[in-house]
N, C-alpha and C. Protein backbone atom coordinates (compact mmCIF):
# COMPACT_ATOMS: atom_id res chain seq x y z
N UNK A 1 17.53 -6.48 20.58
CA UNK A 1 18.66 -6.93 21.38
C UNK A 1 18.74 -8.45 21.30
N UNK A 2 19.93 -8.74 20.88
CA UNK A 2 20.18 -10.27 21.05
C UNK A 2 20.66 -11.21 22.00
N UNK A 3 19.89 -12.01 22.35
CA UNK A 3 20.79 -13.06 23.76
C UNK A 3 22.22 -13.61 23.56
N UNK A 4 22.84 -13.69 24.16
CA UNK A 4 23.83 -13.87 24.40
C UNK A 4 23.43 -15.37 23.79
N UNK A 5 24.58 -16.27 22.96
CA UNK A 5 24.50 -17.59 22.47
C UNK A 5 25.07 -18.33 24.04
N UNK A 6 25.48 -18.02 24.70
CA UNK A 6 25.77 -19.29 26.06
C UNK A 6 24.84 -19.06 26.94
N UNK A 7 23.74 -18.09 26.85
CA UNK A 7 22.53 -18.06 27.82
C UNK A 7 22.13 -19.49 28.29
N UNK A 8 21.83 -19.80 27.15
CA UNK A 8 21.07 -21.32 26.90
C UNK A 8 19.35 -20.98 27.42
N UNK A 9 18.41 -22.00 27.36
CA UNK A 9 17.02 -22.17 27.24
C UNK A 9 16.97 -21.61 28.69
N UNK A 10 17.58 -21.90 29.37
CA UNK A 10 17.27 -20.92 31.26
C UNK A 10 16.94 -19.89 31.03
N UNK A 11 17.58 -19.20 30.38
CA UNK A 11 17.67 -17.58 30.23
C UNK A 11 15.98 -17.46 29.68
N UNK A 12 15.60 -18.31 28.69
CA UNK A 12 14.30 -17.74 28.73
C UNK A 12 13.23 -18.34 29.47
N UNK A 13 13.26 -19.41 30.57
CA UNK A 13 12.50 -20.34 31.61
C UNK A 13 12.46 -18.96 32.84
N UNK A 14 13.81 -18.30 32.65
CA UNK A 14 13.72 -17.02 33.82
C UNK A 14 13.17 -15.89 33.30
N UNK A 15 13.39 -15.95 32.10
CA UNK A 15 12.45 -14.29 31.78
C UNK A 15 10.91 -14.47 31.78
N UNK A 16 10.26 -15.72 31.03
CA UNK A 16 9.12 -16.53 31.29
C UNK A 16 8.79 -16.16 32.83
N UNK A 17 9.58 -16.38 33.65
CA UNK A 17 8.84 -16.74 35.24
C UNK A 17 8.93 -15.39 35.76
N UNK A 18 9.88 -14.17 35.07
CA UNK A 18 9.61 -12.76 35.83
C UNK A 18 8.50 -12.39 34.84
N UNK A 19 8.09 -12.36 33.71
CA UNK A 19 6.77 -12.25 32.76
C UNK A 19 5.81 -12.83 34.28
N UNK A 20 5.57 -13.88 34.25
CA UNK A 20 4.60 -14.46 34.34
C UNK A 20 4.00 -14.35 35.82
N UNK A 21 5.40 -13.55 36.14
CA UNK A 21 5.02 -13.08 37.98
C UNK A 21 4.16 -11.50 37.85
N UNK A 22 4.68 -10.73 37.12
CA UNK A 22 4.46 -9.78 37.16
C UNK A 22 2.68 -9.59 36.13
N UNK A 23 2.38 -10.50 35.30
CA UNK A 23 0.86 -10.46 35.03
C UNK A 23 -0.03 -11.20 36.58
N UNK A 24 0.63 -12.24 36.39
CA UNK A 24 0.01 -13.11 37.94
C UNK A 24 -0.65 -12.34 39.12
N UNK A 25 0.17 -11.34 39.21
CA UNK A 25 0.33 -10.84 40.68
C UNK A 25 -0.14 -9.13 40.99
N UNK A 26 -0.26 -8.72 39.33
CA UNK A 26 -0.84 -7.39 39.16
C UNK A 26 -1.98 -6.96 39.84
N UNK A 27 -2.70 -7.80 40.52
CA UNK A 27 -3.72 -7.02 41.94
C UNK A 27 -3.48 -8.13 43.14
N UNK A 28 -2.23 -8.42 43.11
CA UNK A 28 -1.94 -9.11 44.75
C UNK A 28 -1.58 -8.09 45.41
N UNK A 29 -1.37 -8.04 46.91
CA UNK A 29 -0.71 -7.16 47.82
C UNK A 29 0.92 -7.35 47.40
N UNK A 30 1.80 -6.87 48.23
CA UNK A 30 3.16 -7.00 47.79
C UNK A 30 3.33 -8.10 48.42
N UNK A 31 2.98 -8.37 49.68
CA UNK A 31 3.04 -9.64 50.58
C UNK A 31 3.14 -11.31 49.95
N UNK A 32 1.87 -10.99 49.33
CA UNK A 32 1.39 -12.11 47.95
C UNK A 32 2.82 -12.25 47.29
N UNK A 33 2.69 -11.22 46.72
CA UNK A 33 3.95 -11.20 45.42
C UNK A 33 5.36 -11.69 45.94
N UNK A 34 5.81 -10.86 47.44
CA UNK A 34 6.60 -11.77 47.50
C UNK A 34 6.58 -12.83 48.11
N UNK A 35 5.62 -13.31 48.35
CA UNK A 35 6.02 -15.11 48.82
C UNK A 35 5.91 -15.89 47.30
N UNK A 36 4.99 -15.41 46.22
CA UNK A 36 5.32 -15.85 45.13
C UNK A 36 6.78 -15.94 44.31
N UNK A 37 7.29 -14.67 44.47
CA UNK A 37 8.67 -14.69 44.21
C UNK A 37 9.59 -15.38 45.02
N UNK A 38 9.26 -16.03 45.99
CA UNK A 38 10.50 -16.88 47.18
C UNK A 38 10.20 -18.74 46.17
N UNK A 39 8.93 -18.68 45.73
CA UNK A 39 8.66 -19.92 45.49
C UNK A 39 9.47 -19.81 44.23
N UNK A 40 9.43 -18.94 43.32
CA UNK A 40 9.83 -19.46 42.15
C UNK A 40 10.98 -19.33 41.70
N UNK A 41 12.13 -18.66 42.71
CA UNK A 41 13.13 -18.50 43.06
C UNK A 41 13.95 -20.25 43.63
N UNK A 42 13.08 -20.27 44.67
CA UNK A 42 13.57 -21.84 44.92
C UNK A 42 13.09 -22.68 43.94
N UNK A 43 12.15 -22.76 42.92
CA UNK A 43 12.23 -23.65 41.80
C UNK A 43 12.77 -23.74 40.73
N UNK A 44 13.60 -22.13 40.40
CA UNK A 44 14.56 -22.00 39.08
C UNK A 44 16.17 -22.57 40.08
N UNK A 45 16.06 -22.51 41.27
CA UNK A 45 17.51 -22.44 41.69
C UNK A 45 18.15 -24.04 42.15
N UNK A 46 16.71 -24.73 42.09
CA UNK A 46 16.75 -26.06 42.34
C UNK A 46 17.37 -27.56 41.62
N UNK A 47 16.94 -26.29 40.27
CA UNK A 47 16.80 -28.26 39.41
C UNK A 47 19.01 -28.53 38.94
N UNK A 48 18.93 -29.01 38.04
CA UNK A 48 20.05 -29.28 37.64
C UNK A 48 21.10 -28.66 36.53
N UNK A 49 20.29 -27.61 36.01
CA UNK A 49 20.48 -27.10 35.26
C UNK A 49 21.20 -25.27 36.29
N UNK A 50 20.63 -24.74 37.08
CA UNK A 50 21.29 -24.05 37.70
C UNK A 50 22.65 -24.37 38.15
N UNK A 51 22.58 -25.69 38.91
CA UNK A 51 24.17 -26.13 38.98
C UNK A 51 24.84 -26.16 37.73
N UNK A 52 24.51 -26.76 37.28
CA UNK A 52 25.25 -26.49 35.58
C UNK A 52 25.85 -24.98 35.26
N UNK A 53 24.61 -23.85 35.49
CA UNK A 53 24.86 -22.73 35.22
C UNK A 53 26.28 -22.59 36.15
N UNK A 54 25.95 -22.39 37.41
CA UNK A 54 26.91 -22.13 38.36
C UNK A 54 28.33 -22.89 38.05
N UNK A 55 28.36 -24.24 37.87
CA UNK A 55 29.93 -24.91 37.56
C UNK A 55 30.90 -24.23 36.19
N UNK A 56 29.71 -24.26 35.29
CA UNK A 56 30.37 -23.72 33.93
C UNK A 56 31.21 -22.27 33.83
N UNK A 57 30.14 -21.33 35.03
CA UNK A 57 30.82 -19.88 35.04
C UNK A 57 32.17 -20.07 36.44
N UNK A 58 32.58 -21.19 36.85
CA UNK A 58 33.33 -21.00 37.46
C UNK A 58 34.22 -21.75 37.20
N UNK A 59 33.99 -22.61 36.38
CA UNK A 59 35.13 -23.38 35.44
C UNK A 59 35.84 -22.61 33.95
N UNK A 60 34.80 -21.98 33.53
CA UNK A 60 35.06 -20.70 32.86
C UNK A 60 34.91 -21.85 31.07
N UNK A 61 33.67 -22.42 31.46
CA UNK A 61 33.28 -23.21 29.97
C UNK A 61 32.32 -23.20 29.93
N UNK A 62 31.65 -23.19 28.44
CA UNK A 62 30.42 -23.44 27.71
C UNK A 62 29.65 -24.36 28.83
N UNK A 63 28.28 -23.37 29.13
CA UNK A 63 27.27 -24.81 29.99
C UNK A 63 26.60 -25.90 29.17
N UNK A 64 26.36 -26.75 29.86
CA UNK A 64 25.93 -28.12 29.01
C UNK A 64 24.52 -28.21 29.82
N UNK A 65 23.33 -27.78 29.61
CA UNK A 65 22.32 -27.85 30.10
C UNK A 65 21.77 -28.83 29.76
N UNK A 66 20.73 -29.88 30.70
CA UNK A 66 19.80 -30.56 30.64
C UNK A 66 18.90 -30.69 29.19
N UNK A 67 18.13 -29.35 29.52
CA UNK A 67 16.94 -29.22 28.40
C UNK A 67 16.30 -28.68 28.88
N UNK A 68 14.85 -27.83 28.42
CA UNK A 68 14.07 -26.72 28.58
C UNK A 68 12.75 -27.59 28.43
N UNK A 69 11.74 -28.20 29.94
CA UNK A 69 10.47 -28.88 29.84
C UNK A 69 9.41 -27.94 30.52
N UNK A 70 9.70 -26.85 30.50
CA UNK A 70 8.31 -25.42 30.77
C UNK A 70 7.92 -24.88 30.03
N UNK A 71 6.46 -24.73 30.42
CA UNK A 71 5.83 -24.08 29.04
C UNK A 71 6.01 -22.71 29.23
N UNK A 72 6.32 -21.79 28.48
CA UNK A 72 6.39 -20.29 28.37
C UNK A 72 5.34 -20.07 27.57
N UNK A 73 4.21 -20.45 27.24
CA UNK A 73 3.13 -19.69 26.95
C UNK A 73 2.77 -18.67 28.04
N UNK A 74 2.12 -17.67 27.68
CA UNK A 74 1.46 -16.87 28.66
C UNK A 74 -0.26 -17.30 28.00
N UNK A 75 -0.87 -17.78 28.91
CA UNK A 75 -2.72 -17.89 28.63
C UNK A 75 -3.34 -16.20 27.93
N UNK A 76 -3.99 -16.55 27.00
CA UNK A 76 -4.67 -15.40 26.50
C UNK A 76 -6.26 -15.14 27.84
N UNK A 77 -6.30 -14.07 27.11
CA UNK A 77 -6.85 -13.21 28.19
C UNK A 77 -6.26 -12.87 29.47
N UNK A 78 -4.95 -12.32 30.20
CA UNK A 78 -4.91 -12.15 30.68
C UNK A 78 -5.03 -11.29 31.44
N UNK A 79 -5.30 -10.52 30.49
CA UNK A 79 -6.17 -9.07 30.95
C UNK A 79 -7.57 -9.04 31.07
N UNK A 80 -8.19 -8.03 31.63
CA UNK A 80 -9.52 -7.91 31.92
C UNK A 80 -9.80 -7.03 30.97
């Protein structure tokens, strides 16, 4: 399946951060998990690039994003 070309680099900073919740959190309580998910919710929804997202789909034009400075590695071994 192919991304959509106007996703832009967000699209994979958000798939990165639902990846990286769901290894993270694989023996937290749900409690854990979701206060983890409130945090990283307010940090994808924060920066400048979400506004971007948001103006472009309501102006109905190509977004002009910032730039992509997160690492999407996932650490090896993350399994036991």
């Amino acid at each position: 399946m192919e991304r959509p070309a106007n996703c832009g680099a967000r699209f994979s900073v958000k798939l990165a951060t639902i990846k990286r919740q769901v290894l993270d959190d694989w023996e937290h309580t749900s409690e854990q998990s979701r206060l983890t998910a409130l945090v990283s919710v307010s940090e994808l929804t924060s920066g400048s690039d979400f506004g971007e997202g948001v103006a472009s789909f309501t102006e109905r034009r190509a977004p002009q994003f910032a730039g992509l400075s997160v690492d999407l590695s996932v650490p090896k071994g993350w399994y036991r």
